[in-house]
Protein backbone atom coordinates (compact mmCIF):
# COMPACT_ATOMS: atom_id res chain seq x y z
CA UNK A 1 -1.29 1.72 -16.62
CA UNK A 2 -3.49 -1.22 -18.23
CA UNK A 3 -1.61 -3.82 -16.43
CA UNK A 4 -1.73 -2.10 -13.19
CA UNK A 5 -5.17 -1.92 -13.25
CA UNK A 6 -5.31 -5.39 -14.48
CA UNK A 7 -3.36 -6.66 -11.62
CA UNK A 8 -5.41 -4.73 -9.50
CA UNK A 9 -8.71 -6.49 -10.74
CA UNK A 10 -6.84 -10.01 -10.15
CA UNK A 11 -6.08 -8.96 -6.66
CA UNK A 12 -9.29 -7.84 -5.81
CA UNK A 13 -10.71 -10.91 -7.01
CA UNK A 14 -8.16 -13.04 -5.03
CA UNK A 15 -5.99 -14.08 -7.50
CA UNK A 16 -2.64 -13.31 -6.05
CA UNK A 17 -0.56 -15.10 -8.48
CA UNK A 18 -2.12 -13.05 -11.86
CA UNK A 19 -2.12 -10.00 -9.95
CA UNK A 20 1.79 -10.44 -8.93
CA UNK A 21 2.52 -11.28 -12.07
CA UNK A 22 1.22 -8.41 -13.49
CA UNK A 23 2.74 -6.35 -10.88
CA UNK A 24 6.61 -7.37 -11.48
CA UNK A 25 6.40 -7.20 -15.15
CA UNK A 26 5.26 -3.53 -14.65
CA UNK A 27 7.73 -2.93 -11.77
CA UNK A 28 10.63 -4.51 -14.39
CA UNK A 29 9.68 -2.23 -17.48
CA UNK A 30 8.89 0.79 -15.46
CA UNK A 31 12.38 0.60 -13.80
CA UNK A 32 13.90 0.12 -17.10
CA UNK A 33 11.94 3.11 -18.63
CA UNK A 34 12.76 5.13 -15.37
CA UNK A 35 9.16 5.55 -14.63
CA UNK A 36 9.40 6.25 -11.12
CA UNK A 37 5.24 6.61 -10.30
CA UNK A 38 4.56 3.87 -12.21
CA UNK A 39 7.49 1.62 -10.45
CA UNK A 40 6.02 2.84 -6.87
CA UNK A 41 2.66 2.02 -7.52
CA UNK A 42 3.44 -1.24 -8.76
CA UNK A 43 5.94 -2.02 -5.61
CA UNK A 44 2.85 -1.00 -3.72
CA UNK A 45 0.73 -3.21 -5.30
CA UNK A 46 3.39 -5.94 -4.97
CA UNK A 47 3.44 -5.76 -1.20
CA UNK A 48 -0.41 -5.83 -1.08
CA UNK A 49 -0.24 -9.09 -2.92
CA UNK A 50 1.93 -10.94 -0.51
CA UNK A 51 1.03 -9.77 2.71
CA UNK A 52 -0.51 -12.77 3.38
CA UNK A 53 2.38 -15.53 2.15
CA UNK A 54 5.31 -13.36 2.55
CA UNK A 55 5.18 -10.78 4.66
CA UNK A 56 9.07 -10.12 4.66
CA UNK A 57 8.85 -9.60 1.47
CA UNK A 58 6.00 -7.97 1.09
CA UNK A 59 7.42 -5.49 4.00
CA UNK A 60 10.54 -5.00 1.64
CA UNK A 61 7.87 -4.01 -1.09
CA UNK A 62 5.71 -1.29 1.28
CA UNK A 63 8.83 0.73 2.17
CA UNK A 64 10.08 0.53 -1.11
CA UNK A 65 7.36 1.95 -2.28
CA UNK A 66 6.97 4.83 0.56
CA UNK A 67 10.57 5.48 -0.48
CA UNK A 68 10.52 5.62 -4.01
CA UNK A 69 6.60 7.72 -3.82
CA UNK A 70 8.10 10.42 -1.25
CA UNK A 71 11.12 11.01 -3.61
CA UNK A 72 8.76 12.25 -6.25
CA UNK A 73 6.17 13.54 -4.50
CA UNK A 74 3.29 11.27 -5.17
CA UNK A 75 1.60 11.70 -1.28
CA UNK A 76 -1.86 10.52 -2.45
CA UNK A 77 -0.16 7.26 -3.38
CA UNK A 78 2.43 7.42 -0.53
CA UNK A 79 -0.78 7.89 2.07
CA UNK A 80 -2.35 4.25 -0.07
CA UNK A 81 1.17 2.72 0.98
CA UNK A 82 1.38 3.72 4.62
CA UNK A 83 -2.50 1.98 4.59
CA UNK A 84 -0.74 -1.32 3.37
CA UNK A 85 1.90 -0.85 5.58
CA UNK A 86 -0.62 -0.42 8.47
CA UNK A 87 -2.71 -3.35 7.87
CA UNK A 88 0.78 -5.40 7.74
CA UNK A 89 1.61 -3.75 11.06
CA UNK A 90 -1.87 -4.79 12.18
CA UNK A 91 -1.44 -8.90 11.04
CA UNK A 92 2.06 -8.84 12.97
CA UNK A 93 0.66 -7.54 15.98
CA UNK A 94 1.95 -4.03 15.94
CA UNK A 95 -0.83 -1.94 16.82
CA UNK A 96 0.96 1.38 17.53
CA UNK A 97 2.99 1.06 14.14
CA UNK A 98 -0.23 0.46 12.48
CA UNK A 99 -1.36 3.73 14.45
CA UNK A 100 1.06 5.58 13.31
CA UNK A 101 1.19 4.64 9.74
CA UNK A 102 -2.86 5.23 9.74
CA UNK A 103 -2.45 8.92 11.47
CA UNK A 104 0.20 9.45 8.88
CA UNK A 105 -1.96 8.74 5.55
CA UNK A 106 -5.22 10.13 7.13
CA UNK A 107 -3.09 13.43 7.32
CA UNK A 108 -1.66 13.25 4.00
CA UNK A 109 -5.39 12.39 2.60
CA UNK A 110 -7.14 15.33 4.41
CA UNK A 111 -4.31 17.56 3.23
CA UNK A 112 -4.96 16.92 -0.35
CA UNK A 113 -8.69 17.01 -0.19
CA UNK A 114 -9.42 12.96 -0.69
CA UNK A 115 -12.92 12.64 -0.44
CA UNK A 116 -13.54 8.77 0.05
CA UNK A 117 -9.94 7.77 1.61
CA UNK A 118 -10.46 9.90 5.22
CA UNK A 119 -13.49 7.92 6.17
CA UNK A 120 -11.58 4.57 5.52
CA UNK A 121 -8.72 5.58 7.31
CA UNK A 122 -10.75 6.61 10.34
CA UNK A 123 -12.92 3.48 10.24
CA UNK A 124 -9.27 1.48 10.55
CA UNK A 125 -7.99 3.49 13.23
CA UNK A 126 -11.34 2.86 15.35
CA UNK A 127 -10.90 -1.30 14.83
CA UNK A 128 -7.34 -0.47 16.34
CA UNK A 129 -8.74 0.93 19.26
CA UNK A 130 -11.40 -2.31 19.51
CA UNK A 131 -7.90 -4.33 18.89
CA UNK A 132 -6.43 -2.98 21.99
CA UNK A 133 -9.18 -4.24 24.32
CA UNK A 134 -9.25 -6.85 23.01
């Protein structure tokens, strides 16, 4: 859990390469361990980190992650995934996929009573709407 958080300081801060770094070494001990939460929050992570370089790859990562977080039941952190996945949809041009990613988590959010996550996920679904006028 330290080294998530870690990684997710590094990111924050911009520093993609500590923060993937981070992120595979917890992805490779938490897949040998067979800690499933812990392997889908650091795929999640992952993808975050190289949306902006590789965005194949850091596709591959998102639905990993939605895959892996859905098997166990983990929707607060499959709703954080379906954000990334939105704002990748969103950089590639696909507004609707974006859409429905953001509908998606804002459901799964209100469902389980997240107080701070609703709000963001309505504030990105109006900048779609500005997107499509634009």
């Amino acid at each position: 859990m330290f080294a998530l958080r870690l990684g997710e300081a590094y990111l924050r801060q911009g520093e993609r390469l500590q923060a993937s770094a981070r992120f595979a070494e917890v992805l490779t001990i938490s897949q040998e361990a067979g800690y499933r939460h812990l392997a889908g929050v650091a795929e999640r992570f992952l993808g975050e980190t190289l949306m902006l370089q590789e965005p194949v790859a850091a596709a591959a990562h998102l639905t990993a992650a939605v895959q892996l977080l859905e098997e166990i039941g983990a929707r607060n952190e499959v709703a954080k995934a379906l954000v990334a996945q939105a704002h990748l949809c969103r950089a590639t041009g696909d507004l609707a996929g974006a859409r429905r990613r953001l509908d998606r988590a804002l459901v799964l959010f209100e469902t389980l009573g997240t107080l701070d996550e609703p709000r963001r996920v309505q504030a990105l679904l109006t900048t779609l709407e500005d997107d499509r006028y634009v």
